[in-house]
Protein backbone atom coordinates (compact mmCIF):
# COMPACT_ATOMS: atom_id res chain seq x y z
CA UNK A 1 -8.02 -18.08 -7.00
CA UNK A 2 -9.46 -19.81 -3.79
CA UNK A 3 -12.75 -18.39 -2.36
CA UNK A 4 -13.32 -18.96 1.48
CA UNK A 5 -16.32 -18.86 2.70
CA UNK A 6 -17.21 -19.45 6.82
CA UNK A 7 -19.93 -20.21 9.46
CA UNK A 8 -20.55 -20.62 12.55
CA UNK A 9 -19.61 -18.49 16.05
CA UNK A 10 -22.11 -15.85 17.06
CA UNK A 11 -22.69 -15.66 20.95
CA UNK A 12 -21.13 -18.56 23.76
CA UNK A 13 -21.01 -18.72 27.15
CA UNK A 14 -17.85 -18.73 28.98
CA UNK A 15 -16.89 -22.16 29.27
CA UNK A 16 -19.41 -23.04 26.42
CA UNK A 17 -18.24 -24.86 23.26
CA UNK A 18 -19.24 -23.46 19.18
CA UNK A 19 -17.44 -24.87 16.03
CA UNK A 20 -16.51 -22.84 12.47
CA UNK A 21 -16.70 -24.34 9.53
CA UNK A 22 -14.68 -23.31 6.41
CA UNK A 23 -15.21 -24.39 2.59
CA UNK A 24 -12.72 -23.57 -0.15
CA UNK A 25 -14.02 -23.12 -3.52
CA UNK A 26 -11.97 -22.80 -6.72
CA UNK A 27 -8.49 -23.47 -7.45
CA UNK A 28 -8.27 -26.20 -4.29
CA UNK A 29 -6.04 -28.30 -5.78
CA UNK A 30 -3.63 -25.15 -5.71
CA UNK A 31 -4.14 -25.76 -1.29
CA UNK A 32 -1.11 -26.78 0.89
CA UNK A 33 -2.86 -25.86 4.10
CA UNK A 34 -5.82 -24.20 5.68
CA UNK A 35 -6.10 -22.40 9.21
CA UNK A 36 -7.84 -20.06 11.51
CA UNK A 37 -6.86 -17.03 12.23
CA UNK A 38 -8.08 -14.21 14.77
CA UNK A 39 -8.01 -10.28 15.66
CA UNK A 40 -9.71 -9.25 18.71
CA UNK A 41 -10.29 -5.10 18.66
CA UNK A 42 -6.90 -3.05 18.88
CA UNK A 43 -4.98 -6.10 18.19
CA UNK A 44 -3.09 -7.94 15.71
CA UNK A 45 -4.29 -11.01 14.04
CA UNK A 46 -3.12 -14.15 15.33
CA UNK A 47 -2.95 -17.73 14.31
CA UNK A 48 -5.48 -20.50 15.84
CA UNK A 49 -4.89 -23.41 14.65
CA UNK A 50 -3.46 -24.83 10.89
CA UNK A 51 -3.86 -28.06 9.39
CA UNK A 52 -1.62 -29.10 6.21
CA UNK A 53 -2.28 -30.86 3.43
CA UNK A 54 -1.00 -34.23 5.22
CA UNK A 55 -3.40 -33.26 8.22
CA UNK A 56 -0.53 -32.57 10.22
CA UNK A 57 -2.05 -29.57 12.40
CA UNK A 58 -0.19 -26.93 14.90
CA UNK A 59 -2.01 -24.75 17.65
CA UNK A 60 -0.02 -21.69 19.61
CA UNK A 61 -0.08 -22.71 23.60
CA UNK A 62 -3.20 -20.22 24.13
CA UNK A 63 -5.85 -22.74 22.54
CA UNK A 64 -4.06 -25.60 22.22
CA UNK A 65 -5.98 -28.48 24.41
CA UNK A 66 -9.07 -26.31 24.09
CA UNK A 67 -9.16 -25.83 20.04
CA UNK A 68 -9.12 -28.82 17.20
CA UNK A 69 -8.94 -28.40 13.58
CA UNK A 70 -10.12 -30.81 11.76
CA UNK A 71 -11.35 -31.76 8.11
CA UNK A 72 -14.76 -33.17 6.89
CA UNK A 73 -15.19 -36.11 4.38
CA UNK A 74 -15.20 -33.13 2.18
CA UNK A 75 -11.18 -32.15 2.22
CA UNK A 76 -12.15 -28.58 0.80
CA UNK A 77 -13.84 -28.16 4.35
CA UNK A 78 -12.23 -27.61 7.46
CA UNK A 79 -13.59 -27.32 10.96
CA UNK A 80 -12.11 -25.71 14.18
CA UNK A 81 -13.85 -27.08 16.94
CA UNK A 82 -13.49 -24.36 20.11
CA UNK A 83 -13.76 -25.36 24.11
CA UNK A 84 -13.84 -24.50 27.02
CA UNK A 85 -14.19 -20.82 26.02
CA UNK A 86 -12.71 -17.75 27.47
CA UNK A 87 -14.08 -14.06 27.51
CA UNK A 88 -10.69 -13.30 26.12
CA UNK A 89 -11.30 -16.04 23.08
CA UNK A 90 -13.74 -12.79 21.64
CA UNK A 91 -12.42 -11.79 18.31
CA UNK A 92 -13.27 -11.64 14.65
CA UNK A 93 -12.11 -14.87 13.60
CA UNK A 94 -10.82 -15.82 9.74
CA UNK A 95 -10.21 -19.06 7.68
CA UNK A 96 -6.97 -18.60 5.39
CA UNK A 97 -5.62 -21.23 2.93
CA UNK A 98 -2.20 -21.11 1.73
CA UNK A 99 -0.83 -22.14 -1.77
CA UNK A 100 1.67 -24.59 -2.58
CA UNK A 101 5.22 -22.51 -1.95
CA UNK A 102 3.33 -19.57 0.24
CA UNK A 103 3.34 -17.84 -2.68
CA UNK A 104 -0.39 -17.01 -1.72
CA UNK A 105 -2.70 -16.37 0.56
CA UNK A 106 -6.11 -16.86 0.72
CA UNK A 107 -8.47 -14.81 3.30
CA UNK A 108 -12.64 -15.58 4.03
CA UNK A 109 -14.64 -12.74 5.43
CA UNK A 110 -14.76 -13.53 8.90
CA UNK A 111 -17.12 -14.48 11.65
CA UNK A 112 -17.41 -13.21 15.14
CA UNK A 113 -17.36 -15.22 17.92
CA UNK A 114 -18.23 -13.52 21.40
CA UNK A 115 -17.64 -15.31 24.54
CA UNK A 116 -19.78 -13.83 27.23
CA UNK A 117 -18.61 -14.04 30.96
C-alpha cells in the first residue's frame, strides 16, 4: 500500500500563483509515477499534470505552460507548481501514484484550491 498525503491550495487570486505538495509513504518503491488530478463540482475528475518514474512529465493543453510538476530532493515528494490562475482552475484537487504495470492506484484526500476573480 502507498499512503498520499497533500498540502497546500486554499484561497488565490486570479492570476495569483500557489503550489501542492504530495508525499508518498509506504510501499514507494512499488511507484512508476505520480500526478495531480482534479474535479471541480458537477464534473468529472481530470488529469493535471503526471511525472514518471524517469521524470518524464505530461500536462493536458488547459494548464500546460501555466502548471509544472516537479520532484523534491526527496523522490517520494512531488510538487505541482500552479500559475497564472484562472477562476475556472477551482476544484478539489488530488495526488495519485500509480504502481508498476497500473495494476494500482493510489488516491490522497484532496485539497481545495479556489481561485477568486
Amino acid at each position: 500500500q502507498v499512503q498520499l498525503v497533500e498540502s497546500g491550495g486554499g484561497l488565490v487570486q486570479a492570476g495569483g500563483s500557489t503550489r501542492l505538495s504530495c508525499t508518498a509513504s509506504g510501499m514507494i518503491f512499488s511507484i512508476d509515477s505520480m500526478g495531480w488530478y482534479r474535479q471541480a463540482p458537477g464534473k468529472q475528475r481530470e488529469l493535471v499534470a503526471t511525472i514518471t518514474s524517469r521524470d518524464s512529465t505530461n500536462y493536458p493543453d488547459s494548464v500546460k505552460g501555466r502548471f509544472t510538476i516537479f520532484r523534491g530532493n526527496a523522490k517520494n515528494t512531488v510538487y505541482l507548481q500552479m500559475s497564472s490562475l484562472k477562476p475556472e482552475d477551482t476544484a478539489v484537487y488530488y495526488c495519485a501514484a500509480r504502481s508498476f504495470g497500473g495494476a494500482d492506484v493510489f488516491w490522497g484526500q484532496g485539497t481545495q484550491v479556489t481561485v477568486s476573480s
